[in-house]
C-alpha atoms as a PDB file:
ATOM      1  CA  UNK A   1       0.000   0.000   0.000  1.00  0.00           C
ATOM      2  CA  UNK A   2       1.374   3.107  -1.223  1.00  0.00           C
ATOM      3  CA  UNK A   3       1.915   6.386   1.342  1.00  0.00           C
ATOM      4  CA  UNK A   4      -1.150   7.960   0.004  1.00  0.00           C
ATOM      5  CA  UNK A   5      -3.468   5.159   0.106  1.00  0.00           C
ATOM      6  CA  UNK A   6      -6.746   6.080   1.377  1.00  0.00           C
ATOM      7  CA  UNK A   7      -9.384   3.119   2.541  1.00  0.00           C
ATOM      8  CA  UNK A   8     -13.169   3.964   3.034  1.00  0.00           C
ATOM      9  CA  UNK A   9     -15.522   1.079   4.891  1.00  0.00           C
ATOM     10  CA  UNK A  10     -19.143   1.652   5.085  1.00  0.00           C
ATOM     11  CA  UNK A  11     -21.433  -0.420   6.769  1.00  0.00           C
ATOM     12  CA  UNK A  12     -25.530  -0.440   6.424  1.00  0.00           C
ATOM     13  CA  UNK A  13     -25.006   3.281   4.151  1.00  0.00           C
ATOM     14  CA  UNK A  14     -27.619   4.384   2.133  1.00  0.00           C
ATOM     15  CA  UNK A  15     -26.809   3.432  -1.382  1.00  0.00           C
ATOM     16  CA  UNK A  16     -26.633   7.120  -2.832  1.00  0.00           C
ATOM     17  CA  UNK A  17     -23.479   7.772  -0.699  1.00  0.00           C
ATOM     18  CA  UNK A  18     -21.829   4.425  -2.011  1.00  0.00           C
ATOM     19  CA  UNK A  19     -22.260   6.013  -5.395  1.00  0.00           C
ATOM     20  CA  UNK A  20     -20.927   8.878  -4.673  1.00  0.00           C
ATOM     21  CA  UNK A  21     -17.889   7.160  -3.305  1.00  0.00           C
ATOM     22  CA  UNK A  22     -17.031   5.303  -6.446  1.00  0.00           C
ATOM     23  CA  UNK A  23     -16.207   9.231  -8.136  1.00  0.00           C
ATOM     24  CA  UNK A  24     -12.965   9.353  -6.262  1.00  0.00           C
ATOM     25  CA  UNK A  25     -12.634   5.461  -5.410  1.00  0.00           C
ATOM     26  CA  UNK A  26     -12.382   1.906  -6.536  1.00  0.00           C
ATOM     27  CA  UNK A  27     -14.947  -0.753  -4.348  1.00  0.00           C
ATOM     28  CA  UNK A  28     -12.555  -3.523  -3.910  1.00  0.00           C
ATOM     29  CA  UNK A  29     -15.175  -5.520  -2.117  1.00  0.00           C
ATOM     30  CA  UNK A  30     -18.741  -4.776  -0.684  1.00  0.00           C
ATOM     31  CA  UNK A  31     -18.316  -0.948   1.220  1.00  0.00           C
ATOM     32  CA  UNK A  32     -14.782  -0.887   0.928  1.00  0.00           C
ATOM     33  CA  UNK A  33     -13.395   1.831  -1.188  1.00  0.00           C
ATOM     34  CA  UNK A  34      -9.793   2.474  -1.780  1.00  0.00           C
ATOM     35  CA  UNK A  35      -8.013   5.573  -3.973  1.00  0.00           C
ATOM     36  CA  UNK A  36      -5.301   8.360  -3.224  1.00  0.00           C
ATOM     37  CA  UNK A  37      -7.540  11.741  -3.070  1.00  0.00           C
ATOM     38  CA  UNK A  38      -6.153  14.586  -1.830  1.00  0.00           C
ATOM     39  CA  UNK A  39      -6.329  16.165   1.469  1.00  0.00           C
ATOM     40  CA  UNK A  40      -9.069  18.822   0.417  1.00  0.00           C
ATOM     41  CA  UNK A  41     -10.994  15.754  -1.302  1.00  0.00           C
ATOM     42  CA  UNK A  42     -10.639  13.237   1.546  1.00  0.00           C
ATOM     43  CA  UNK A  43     -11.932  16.063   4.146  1.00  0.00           C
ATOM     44  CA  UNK A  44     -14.528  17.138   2.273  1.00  0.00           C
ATOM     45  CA  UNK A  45     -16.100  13.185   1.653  1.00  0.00           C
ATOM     46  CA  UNK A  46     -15.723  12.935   4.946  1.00  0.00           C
ATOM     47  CA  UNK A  47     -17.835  15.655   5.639  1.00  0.00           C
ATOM     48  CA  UNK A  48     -20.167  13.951   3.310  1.00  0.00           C
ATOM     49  CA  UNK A  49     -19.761  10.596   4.925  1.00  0.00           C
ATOM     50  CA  UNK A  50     -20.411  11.503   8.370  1.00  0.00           C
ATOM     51  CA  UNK A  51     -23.344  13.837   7.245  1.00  0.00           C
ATOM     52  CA  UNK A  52     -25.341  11.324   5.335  1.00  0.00           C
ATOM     53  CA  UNK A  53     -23.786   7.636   7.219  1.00  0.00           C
ATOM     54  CA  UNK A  54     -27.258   7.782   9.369  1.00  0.00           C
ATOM     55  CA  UNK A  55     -27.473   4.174  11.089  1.00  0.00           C
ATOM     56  CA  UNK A  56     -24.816   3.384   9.250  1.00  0.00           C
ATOM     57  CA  UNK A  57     -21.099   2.904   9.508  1.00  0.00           C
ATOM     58  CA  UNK A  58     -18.137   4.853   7.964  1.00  0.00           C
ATOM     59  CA  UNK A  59     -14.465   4.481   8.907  1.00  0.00           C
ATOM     60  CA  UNK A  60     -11.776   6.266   6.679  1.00  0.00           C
ATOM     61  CA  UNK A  61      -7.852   5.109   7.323  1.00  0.00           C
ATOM     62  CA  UNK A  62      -6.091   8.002   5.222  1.00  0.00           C
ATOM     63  CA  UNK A  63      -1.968   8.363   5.276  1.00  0.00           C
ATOM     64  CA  UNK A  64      -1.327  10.582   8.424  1.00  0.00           C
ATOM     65  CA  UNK A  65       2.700  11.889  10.075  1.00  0.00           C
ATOM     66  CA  UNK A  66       2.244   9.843  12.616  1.00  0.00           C
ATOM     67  CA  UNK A  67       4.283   6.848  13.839  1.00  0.00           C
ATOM     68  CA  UNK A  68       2.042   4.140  12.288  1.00  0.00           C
ATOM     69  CA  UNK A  69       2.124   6.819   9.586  1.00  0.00           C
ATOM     70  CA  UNK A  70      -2.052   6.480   9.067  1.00  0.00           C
ATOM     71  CA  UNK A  71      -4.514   8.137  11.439  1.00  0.00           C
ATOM     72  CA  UNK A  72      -8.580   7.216  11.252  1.00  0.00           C
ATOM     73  CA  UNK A  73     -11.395   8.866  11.755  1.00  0.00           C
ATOM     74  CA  UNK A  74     -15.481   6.960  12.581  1.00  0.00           C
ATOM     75  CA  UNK A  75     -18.865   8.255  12.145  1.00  0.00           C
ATOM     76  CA  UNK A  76     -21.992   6.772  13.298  1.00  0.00           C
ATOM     77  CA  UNK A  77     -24.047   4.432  15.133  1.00  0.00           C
ATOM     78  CA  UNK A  78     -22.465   1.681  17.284  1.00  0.00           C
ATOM     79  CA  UNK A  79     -18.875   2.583  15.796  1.00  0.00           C
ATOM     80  CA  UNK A  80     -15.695   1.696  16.936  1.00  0.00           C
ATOM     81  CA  UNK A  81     -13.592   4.616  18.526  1.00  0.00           C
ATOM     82  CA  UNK A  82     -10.019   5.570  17.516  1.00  0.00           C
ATOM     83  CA  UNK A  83      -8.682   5.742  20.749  1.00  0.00           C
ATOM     84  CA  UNK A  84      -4.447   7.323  21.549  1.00  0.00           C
ATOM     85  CA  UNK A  85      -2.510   5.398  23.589  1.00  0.00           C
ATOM     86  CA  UNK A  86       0.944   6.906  23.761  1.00  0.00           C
ATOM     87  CA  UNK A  87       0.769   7.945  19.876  1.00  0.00           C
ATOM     88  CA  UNK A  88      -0.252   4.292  18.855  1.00  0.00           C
ATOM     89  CA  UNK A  89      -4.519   4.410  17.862  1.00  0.00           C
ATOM     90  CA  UNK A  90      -6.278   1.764  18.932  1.00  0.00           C
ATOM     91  CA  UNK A  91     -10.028   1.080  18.336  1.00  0.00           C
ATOM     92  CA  UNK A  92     -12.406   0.576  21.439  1.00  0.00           C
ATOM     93  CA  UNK A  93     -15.120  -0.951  21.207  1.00  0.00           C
ATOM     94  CA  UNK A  94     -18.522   0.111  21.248  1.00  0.00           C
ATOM     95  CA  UNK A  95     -20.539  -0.757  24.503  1.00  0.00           C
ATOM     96  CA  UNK A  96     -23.623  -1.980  25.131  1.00  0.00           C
ATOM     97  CA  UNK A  97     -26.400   0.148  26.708  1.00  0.00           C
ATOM     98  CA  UNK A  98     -26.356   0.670  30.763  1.00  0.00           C
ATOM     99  CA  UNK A  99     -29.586  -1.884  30.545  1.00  0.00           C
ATOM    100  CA  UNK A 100     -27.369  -4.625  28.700  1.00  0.00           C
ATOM    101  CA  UNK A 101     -23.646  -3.935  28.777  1.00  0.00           C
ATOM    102  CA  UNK A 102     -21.346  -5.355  26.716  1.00  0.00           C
ATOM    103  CA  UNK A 103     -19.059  -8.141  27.829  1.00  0.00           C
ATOM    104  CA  UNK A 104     -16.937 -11.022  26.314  1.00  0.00           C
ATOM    105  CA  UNK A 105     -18.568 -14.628  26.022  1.00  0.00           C
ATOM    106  CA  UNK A 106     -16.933 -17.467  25.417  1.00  0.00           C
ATOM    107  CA  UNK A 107     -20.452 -19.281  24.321  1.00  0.00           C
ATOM    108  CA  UNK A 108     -19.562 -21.721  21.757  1.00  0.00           C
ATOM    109  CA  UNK A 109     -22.777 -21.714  18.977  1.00  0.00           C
ATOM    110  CA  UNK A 110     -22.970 -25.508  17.886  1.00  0.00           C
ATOM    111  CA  UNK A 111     -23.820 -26.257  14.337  1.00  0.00           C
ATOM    112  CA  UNK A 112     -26.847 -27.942  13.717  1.00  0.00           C
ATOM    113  CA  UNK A 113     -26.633 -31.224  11.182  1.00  0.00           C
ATOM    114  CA  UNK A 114     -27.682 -31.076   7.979  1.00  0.00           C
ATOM    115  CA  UNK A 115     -30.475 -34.483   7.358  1.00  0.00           C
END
């Protein structure tokens, strides 16, 4: 991946903004998007994105001078958060409402047999 690679997931968008994606960027798979705008292009999509995401998804990982040398930004509902941790992002996790918090299972599902 080149230093100017720019990556756009969307999840549950309204299909008018992926369209308007695919002006500036190639959909390598379903909702993910990858070109090399520029800086005034890739802030003013995401002005777009974060506008019109509703209960959607959109995270955009876009070449940053930083020591992973990327930084990314979220918009909304139920998104993951880029969180700093002495100058390396992670991503928290969303949690669950104060009614039903979220917390790790270890739940196995079993797989019903085909007859």
């Amino acid at each position: 991946m080149s230093v100017a690679t720019t990556v756009v997931v969307l999840i549950a968008a309204p299909p008018g903004l992926r369209g308007h994606l695919t002006r500036w960027f190639i959909e390598v798979a379903p909702g993910t998007y990858v070109g090399t705008p520029n800086r005034r292009i890739r802030d003013k999509l995401w002005t777009v994105l974060s506008e019109r995401i509703r209960n959607g998804q959109a995270v955009m990982i876009e070449p940053a001078s930083t020591e992973q040398g990327w930084a990314v930004r979220t918009a909304g509902q139920d998104r993951w958060t880029p969180i700093d941790f002495d100058g390396l992002t992670l991503m928290a996790r969303p949690r669950g409402t104060a009614s039903e918090p979220w917390r790790p299972t270890n739940d196995v599902k079993q797989n019903t047999p085909i007859t």
